[in-house]
PDB file of N, CA and C in Angstrom:
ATOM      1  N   UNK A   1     -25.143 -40.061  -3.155  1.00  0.00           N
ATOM      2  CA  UNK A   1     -24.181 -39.463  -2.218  1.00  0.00           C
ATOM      3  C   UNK A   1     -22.838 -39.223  -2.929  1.00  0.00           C
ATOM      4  N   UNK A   2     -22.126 -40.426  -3.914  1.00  0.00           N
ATOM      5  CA  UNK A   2     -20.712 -40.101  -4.406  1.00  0.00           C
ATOM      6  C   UNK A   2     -20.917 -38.841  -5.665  1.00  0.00           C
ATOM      7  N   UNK A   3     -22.145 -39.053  -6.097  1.00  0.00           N
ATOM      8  CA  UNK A   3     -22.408 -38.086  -7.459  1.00  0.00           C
ATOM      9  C   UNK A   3     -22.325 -36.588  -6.647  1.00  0.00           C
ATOM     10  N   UNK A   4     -22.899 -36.364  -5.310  1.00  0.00           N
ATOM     11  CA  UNK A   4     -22.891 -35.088  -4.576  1.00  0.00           C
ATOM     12  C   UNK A   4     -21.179 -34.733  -4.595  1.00  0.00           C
ATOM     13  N   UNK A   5     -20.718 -35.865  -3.988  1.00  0.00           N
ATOM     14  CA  UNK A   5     -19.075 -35.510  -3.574  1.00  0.00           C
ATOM     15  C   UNK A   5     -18.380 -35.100  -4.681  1.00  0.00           C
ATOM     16  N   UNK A   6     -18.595 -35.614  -6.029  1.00  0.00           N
ATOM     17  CA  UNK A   6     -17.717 -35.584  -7.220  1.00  0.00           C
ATOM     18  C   UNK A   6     -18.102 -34.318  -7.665  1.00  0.00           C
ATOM     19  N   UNK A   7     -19.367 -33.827  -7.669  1.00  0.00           N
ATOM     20  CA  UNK A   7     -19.966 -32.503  -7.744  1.00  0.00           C
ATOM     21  C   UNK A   7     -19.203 -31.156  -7.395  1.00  0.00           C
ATOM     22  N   UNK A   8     -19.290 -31.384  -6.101  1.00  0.00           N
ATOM     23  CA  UNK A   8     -18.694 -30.151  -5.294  1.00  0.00           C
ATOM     24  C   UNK A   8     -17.231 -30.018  -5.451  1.00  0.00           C
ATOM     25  N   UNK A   9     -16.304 -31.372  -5.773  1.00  0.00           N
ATOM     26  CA  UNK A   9     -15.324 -31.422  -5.847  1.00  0.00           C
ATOM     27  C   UNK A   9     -14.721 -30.648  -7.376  1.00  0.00           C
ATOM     28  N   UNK A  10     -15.887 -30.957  -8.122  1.00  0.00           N
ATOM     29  CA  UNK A  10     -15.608 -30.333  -9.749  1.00  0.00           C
ATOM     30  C   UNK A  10     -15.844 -29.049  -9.686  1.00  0.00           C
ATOM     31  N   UNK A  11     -16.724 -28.273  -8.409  1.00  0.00           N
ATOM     32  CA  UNK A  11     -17.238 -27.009  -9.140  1.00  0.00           C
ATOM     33  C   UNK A  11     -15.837 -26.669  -8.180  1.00  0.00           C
ATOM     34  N   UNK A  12     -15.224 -27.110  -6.574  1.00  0.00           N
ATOM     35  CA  UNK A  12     -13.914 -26.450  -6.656  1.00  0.00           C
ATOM     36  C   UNK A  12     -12.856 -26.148  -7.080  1.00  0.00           C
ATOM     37  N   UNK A  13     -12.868 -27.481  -8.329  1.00  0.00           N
ATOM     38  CA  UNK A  13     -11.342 -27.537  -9.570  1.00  0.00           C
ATOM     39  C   UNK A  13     -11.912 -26.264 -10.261  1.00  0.00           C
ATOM     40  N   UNK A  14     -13.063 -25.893 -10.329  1.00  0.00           N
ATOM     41  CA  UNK A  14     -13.692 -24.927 -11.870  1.00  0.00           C
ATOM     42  C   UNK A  14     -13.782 -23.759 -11.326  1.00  0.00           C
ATOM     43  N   UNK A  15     -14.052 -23.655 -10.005  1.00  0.00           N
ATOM     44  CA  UNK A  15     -13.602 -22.198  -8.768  1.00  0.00           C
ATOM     45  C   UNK A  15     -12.089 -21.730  -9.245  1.00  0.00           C
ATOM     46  N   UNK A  16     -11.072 -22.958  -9.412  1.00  0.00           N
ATOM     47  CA  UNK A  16      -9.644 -22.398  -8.939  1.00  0.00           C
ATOM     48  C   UNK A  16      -9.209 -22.018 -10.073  1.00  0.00           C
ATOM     49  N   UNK A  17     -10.108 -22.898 -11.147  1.00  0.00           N
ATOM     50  CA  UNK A  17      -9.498 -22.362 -12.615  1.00  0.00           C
ATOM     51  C   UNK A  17      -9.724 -21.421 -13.533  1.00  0.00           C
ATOM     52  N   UNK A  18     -10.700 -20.694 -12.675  1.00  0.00           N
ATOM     53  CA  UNK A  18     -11.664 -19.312 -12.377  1.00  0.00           C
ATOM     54  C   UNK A  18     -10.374 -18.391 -11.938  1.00  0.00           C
ATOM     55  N   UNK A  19     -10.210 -18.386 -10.906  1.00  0.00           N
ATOM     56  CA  UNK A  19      -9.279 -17.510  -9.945  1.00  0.00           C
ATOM     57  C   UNK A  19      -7.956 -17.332 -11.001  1.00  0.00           C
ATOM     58  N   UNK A  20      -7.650 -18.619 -11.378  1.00  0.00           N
ATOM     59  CA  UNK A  20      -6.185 -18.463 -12.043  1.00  0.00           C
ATOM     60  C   UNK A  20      -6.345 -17.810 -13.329  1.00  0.00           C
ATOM     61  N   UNK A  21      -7.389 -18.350 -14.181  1.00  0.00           N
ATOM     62  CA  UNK A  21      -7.340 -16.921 -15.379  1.00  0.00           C
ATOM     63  C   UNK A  21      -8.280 -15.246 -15.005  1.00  0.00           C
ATOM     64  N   UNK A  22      -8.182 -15.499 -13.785  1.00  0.00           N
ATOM     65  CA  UNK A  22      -8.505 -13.665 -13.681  1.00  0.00           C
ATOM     66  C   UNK A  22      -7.305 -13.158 -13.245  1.00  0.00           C
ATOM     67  N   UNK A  23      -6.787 -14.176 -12.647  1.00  0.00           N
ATOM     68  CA  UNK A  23      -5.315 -13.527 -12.007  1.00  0.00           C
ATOM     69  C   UNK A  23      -4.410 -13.401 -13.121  1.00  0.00           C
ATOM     70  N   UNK A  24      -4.498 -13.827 -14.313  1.00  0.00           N
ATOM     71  CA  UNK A  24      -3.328 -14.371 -15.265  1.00  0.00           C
ATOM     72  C   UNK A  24      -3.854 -12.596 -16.288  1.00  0.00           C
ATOM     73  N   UNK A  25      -4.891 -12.596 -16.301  1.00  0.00           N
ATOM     74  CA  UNK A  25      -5.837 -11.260 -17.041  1.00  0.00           C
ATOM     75  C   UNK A  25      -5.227 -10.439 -16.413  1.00  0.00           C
ATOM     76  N   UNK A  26      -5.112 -10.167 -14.979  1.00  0.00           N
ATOM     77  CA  UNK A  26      -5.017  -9.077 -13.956  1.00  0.00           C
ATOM     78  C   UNK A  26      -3.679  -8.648 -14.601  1.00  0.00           C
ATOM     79  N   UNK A  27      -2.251  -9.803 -14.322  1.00  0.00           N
ATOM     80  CA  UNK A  27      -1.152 -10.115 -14.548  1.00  0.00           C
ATOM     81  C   UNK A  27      -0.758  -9.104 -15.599  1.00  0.00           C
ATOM     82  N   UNK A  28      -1.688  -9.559 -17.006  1.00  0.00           N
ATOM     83  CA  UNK A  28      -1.159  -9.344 -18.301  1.00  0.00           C
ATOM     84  C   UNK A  28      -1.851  -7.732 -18.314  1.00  0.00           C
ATOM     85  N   UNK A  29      -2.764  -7.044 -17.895  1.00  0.00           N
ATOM     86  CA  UNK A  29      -3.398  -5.787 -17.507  1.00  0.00           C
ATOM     87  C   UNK A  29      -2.308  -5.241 -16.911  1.00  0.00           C
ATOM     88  N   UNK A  30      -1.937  -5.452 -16.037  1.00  0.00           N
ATOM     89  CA  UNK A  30      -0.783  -4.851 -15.132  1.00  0.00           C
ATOM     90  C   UNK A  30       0.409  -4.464 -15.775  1.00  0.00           C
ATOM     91  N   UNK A  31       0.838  -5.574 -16.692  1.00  0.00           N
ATOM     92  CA  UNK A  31       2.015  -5.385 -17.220  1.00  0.00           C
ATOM     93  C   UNK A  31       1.819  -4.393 -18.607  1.00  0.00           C
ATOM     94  N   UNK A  32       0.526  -4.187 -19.266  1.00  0.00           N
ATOM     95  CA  UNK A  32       0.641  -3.235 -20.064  1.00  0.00           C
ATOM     96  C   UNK A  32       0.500  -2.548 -19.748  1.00  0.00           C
ATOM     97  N   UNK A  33      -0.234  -1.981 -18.238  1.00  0.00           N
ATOM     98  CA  UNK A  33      -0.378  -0.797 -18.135  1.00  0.00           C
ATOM     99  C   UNK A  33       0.706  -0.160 -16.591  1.00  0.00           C
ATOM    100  N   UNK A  34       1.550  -0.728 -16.658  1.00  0.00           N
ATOM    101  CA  UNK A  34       3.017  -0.459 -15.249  1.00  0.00           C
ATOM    102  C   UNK A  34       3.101   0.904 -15.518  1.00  0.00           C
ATOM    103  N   UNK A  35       3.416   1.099 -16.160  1.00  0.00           N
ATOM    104  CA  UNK A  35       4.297   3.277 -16.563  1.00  0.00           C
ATOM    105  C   UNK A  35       3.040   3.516 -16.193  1.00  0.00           C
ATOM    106  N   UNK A  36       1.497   3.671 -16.617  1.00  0.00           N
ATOM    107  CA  UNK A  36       0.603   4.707 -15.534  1.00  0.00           C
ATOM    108  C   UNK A  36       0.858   4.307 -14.704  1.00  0.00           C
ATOM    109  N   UNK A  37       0.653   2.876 -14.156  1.00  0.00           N
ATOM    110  CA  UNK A  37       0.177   2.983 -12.410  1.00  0.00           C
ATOM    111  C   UNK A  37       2.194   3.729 -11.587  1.00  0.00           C
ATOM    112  N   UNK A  38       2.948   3.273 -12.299  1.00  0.00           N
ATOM    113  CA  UNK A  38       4.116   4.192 -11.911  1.00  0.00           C
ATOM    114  C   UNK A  38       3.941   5.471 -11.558  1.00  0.00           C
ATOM    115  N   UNK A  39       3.336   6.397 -12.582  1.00  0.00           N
ATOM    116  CA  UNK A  39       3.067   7.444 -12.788  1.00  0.00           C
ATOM    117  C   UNK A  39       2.023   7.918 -11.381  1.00  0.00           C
ATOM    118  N   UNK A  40       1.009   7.304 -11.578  1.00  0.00           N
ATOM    119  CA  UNK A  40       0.017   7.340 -10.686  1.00  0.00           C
ATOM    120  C   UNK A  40       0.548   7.604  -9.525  1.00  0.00           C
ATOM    121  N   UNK A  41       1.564   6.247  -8.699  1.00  0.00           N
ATOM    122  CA  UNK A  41       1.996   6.060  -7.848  1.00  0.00           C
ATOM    123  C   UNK A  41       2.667   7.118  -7.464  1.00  0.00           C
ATOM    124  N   UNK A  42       3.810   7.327  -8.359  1.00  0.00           N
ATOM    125  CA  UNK A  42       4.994   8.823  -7.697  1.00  0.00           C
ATOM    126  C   UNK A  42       4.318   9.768  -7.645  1.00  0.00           C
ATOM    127  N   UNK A  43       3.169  10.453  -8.371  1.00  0.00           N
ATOM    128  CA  UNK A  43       2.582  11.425  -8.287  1.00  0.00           C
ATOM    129  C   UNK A  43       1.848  11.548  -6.985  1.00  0.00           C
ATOM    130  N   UNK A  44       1.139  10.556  -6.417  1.00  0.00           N
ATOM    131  CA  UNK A  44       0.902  10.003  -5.130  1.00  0.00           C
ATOM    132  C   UNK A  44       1.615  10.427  -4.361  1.00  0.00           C
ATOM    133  N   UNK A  45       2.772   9.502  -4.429  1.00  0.00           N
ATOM    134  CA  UNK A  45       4.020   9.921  -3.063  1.00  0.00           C
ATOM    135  C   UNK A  45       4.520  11.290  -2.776  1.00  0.00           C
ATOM    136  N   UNK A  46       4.286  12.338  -4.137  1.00  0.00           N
ATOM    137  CA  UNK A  46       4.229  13.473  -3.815  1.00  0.00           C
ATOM    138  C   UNK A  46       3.168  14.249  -3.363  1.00  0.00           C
ATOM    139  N   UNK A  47       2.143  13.465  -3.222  1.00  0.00           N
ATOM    140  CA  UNK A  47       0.926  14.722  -2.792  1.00  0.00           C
ATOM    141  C   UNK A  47       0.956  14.276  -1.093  1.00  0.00           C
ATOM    142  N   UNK A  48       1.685  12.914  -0.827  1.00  0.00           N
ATOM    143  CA  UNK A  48       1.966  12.705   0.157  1.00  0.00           C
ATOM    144  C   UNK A  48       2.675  13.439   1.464  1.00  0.00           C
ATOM    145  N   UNK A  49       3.878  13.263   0.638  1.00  0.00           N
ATOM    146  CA  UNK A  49       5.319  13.944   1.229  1.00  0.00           C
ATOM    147  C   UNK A  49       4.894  15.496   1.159  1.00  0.00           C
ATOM    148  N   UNK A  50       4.361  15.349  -0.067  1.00  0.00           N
ATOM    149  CA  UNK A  50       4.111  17.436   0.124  1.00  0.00           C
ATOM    150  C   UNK A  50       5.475  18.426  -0.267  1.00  0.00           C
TER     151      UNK A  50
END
């Protein structure tokens, strides 16, 4: 029963430490690529606005 609890409890530390280096990837993706998605974006707001 405690080997179950310690289990589930490890694969949620190894879930979060999952989440935090995709987010940290996402982060560092984002920041090299800001001027397109800028670009992207205003070009956007104009097909918007019209």
């Amino acid at each position: 029963m405690e080997k179950c609890v310690t289990k589930k409890r490890h694969g949620q530390w190894t879930l979060t430490l999952v989440i935090l280096m995709v987010l940290t990837k996402v982060m560092v993706w984002l920041d090299s690529h800001t001027f397109i998605i800028a670009c992207f974006l205003s070009s956007f707001q104009k097909l918007l606005i019209g």
